[in-house]
PDB file of N, CA and C in Angstrom:
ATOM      1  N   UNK A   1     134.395  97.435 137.244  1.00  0.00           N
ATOM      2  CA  UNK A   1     133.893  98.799 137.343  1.00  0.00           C
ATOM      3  C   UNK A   1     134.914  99.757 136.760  1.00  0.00           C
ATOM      4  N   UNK A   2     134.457 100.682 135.953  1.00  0.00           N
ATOM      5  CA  UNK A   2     134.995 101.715 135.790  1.00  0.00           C
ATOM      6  C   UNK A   2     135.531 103.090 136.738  1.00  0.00           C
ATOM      7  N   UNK A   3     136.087 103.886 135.975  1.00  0.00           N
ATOM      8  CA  UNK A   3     136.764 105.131 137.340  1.00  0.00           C
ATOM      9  C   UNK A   3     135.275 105.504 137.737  1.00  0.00           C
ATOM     10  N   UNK A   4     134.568 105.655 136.860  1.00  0.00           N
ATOM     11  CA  UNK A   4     133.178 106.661 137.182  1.00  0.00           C
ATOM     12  C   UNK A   4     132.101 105.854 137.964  1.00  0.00           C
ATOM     13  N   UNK A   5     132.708 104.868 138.725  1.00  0.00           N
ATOM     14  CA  UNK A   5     131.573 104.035 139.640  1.00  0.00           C
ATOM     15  C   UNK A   5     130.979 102.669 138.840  1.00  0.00           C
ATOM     16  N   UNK A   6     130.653 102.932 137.594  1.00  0.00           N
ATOM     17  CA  UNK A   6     129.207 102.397 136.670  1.00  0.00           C
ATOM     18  C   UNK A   6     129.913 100.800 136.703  1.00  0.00           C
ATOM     19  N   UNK A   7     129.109 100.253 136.681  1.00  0.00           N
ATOM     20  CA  UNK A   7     129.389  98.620 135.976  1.00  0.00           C
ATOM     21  C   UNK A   7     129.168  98.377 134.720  1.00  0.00           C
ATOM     22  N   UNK A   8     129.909  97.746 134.504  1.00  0.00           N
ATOM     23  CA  UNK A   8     130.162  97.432 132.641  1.00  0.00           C
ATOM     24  C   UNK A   8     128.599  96.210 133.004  1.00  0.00           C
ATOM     25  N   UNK A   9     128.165  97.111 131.507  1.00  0.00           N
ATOM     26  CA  UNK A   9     127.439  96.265 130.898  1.00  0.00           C
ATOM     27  C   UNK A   9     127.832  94.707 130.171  1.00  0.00           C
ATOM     28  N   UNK A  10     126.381  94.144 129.875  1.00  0.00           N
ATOM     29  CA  UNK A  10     126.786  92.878 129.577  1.00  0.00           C
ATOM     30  C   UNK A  10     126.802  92.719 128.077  1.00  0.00           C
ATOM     31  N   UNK A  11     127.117  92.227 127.233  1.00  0.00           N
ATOM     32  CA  UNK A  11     127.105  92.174 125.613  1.00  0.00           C
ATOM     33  C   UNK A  11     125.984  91.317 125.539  1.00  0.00           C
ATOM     34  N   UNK A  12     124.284  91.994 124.847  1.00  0.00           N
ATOM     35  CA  UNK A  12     123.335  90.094 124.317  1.00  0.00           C
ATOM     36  C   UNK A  12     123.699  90.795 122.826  1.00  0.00           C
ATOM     37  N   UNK A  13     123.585  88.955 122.381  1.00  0.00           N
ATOM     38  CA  UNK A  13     123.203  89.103 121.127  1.00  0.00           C
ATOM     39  C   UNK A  13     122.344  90.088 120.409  1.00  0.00           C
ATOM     40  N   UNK A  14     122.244  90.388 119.402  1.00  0.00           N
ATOM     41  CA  UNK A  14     121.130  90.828 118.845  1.00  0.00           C
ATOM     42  C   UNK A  14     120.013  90.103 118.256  1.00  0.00           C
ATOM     43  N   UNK A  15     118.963  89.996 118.293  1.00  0.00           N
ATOM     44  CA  UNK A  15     117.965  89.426 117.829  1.00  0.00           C
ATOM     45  C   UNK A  15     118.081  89.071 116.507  1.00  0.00           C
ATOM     46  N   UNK A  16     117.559  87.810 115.847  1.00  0.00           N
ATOM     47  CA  UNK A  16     117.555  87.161 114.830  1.00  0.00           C
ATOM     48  C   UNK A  16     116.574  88.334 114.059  1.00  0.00           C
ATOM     49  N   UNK A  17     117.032  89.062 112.657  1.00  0.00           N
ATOM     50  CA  UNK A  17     115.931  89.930 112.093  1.00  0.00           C
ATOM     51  C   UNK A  17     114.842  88.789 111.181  1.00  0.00           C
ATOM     52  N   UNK A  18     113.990  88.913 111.405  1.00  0.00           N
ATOM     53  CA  UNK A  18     112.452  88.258 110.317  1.00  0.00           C
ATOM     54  C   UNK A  18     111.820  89.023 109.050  1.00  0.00           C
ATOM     55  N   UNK A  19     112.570  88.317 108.165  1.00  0.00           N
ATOM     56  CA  UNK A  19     112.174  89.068 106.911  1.00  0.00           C
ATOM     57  C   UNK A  19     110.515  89.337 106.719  1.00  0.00           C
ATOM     58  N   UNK A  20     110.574  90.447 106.448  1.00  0.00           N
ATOM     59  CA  UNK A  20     109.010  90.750 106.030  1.00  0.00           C
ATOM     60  C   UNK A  20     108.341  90.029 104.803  1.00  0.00           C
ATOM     61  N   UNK A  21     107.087  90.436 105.065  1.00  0.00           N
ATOM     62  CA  UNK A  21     106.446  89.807 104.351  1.00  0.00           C
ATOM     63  C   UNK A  21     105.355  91.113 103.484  1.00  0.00           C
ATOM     64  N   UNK A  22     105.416  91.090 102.497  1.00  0.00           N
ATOM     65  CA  UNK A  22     105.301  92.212 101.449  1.00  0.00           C
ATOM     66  C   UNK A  22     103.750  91.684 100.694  1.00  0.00           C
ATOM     67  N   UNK A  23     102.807  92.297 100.491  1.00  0.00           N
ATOM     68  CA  UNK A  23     101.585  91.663  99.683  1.00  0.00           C
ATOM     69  C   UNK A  23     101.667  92.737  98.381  1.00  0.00           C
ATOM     70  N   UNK A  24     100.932  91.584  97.342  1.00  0.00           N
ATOM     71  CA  UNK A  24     101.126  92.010  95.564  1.00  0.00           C
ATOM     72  C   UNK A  24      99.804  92.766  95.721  1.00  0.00           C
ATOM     73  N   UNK A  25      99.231  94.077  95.445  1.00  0.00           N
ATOM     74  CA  UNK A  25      97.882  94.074  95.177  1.00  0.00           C
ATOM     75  C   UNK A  25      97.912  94.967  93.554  1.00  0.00           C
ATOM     76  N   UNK A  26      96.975  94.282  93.226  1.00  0.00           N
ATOM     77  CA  UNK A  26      96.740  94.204  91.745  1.00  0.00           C
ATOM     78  C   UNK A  26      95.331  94.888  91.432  1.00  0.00           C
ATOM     79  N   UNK A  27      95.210  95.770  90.849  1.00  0.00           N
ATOM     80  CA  UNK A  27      93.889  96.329  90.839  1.00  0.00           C
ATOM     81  C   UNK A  27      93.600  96.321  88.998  1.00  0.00           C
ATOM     82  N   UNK A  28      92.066  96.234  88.714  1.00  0.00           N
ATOM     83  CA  UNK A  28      92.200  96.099  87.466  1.00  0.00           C
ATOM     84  C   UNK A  28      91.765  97.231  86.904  1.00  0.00           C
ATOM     85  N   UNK A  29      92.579  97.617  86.049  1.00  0.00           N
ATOM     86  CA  UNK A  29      92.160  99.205  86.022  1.00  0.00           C
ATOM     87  C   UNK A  29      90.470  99.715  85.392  1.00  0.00           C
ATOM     88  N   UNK A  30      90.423  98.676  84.582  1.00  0.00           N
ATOM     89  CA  UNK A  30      88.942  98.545  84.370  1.00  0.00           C
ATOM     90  C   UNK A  30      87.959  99.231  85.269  1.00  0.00           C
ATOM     91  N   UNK A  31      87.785  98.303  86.496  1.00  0.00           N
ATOM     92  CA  UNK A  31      86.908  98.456  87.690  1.00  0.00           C
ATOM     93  C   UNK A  31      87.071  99.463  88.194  1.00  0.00           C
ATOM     94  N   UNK A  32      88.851 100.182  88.134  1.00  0.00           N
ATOM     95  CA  UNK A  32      89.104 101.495  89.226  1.00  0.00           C
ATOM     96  C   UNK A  32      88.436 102.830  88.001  1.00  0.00           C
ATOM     97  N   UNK A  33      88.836 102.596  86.853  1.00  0.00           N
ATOM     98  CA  UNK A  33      88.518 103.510  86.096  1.00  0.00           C
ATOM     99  C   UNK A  33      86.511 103.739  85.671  1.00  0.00           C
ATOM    100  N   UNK A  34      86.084 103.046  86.235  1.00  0.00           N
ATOM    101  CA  UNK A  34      84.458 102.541  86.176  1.00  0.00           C
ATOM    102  C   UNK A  34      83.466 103.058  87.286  1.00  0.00           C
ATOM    103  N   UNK A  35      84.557 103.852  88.713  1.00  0.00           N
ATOM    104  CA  UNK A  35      83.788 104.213  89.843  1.00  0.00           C
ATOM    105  C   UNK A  35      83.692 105.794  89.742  1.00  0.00           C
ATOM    106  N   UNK A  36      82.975 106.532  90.269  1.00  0.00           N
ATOM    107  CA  UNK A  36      82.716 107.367  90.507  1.00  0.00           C
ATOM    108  C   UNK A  36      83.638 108.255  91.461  1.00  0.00           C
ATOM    109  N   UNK A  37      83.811 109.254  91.492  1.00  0.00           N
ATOM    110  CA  UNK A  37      84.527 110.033  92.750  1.00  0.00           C
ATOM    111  C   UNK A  37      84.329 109.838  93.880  1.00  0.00           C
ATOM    112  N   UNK A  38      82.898 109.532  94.154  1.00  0.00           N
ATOM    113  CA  UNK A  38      82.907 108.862  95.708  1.00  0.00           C
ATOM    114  C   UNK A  38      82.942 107.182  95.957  1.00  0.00           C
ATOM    115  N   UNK A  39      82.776 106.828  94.754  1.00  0.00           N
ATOM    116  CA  UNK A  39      82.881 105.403  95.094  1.00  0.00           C
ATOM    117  C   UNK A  39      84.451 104.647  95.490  1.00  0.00           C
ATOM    118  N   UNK A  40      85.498 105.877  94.519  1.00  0.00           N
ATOM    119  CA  UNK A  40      87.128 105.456  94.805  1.00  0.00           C
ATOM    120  C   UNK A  40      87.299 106.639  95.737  1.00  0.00           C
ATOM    121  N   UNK A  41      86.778 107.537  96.233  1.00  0.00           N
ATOM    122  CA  UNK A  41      87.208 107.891  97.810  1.00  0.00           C
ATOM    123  C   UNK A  41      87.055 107.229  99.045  1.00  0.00           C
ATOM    124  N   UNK A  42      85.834 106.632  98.731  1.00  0.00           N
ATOM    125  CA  UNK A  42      85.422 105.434  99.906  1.00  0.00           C
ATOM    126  C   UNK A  42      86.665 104.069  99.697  1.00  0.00           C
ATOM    127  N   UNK A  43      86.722 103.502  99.003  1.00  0.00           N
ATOM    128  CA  UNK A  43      87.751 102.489  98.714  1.00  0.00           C
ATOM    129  C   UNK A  43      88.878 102.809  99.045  1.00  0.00           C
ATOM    130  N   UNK A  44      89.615 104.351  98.632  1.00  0.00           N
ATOM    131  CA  UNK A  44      91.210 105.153  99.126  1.00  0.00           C
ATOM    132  C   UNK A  44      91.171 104.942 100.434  1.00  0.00           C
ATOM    133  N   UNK A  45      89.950 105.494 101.201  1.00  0.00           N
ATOM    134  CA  UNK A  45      89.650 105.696 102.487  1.00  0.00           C
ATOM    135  C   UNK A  45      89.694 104.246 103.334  1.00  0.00           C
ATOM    136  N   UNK A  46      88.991 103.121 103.147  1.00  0.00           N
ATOM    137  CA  UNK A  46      89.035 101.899 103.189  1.00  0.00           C
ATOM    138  C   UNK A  46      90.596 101.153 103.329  1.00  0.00           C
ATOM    139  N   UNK A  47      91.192 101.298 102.543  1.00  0.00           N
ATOM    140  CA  UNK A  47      92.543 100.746 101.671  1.00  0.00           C
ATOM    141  C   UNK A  47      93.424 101.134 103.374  1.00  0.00           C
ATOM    142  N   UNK A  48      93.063 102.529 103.125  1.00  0.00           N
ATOM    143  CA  UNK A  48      94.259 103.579 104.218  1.00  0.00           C
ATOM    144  C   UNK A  48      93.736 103.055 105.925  1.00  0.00           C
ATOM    145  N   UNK A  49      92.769 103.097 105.884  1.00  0.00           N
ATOM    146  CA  UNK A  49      92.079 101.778 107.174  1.00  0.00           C
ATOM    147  C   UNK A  49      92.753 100.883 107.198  1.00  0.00           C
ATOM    148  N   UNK A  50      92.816  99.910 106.200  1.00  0.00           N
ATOM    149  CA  UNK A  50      93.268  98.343 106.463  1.00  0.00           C
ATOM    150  C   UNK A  50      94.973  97.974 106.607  1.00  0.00           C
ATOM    151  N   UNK A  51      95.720  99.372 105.921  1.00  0.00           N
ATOM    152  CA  UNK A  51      97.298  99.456 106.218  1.00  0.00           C
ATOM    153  C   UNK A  51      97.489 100.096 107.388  1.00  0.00           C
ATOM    154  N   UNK A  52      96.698 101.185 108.095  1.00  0.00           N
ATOM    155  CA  UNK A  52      97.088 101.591 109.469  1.00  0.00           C
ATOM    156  C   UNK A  52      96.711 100.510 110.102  1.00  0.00           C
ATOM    157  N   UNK A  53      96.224  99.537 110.019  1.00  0.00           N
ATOM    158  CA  UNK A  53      95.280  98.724 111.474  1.00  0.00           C
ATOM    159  C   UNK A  53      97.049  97.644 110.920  1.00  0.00           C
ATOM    160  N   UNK A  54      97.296  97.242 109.896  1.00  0.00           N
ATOM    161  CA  UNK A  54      98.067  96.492 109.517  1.00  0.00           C
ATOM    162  C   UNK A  54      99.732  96.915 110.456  1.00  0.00           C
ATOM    163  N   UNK A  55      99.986  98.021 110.129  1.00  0.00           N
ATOM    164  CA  UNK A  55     100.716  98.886 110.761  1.00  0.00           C
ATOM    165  C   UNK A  55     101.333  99.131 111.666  1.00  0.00           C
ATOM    166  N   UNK A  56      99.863  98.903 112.895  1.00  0.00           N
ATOM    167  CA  UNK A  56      99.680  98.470 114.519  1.00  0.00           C
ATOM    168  C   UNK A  56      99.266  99.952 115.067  1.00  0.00           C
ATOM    169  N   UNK A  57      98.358 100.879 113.799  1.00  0.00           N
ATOM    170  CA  UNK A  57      98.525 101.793 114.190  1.00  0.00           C
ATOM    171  C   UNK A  57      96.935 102.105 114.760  1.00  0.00           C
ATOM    172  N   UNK A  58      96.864 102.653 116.028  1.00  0.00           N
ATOM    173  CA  UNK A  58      94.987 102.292 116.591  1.00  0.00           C
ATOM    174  C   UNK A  58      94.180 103.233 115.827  1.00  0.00           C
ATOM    175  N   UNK A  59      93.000 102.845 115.390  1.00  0.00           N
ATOM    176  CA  UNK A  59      92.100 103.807 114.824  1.00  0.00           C
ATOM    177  C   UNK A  59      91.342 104.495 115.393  1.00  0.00           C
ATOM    178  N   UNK A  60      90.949 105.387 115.676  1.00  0.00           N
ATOM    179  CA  UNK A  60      89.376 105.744 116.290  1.00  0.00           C
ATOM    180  C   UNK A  60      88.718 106.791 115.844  1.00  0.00           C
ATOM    181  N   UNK A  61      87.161 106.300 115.487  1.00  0.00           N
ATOM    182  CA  UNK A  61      86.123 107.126 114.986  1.00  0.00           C
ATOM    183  C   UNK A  61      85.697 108.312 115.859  1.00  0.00           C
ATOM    184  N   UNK A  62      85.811 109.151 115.414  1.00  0.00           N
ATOM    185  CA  UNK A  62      84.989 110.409 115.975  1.00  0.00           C
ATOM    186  C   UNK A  62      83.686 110.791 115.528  1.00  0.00           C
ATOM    187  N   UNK A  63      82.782 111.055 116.244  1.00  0.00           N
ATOM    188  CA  UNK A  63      81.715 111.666 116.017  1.00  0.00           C
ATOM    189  C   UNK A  63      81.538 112.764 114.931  1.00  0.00           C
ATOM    190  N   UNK A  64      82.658 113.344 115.224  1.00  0.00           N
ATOM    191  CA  UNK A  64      82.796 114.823 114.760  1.00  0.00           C
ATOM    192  C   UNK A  64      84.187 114.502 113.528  1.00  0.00           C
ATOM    193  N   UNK A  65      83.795 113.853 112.832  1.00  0.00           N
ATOM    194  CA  UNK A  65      85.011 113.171 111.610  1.00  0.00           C
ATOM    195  C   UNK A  65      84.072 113.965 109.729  1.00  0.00           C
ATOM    196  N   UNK A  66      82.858 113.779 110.387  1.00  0.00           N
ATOM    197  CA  UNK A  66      81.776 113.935 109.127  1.00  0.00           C
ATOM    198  C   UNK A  66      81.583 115.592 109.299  1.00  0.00           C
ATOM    199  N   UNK A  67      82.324 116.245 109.623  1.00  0.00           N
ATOM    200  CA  UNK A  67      81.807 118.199 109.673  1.00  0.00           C
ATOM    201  C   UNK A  67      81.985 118.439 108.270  1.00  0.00           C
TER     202      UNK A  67
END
């Protein structure tokens, strides 16, 4: 124990770090350059869905999302 009462802590290791794992996405510009304004807003929109859920980040629909 120290003057100030406290008990010394204990030293843990630190955890082994786990390298990430990174994905290639490849789009062909063809197809992106071929959609319409709403067809690659829906897909942006989509894309940005599947990296928040990836993320761990929770989604939720609102009723009131379409005003």
């Amino acid at each position: 124990m120290d003057s100030h009462g406290r008990k010394s802590m204990k030293q843990h290791a630190a955890p082994a770090l786990n390298s990430g794992r990174q994905m290639n996405l490849i789009f062909e510009p063809s197809r992106i350059d071929g959609m319409n304004e709403t067809e690659r807003m829906k897909v942006v929109l989509t894309l940005a869905r599947i990296l928040m859920q990836a993320a761990g980040i929770s989604i939720e629909e609102l009723a009131d999302d379409k005003r």
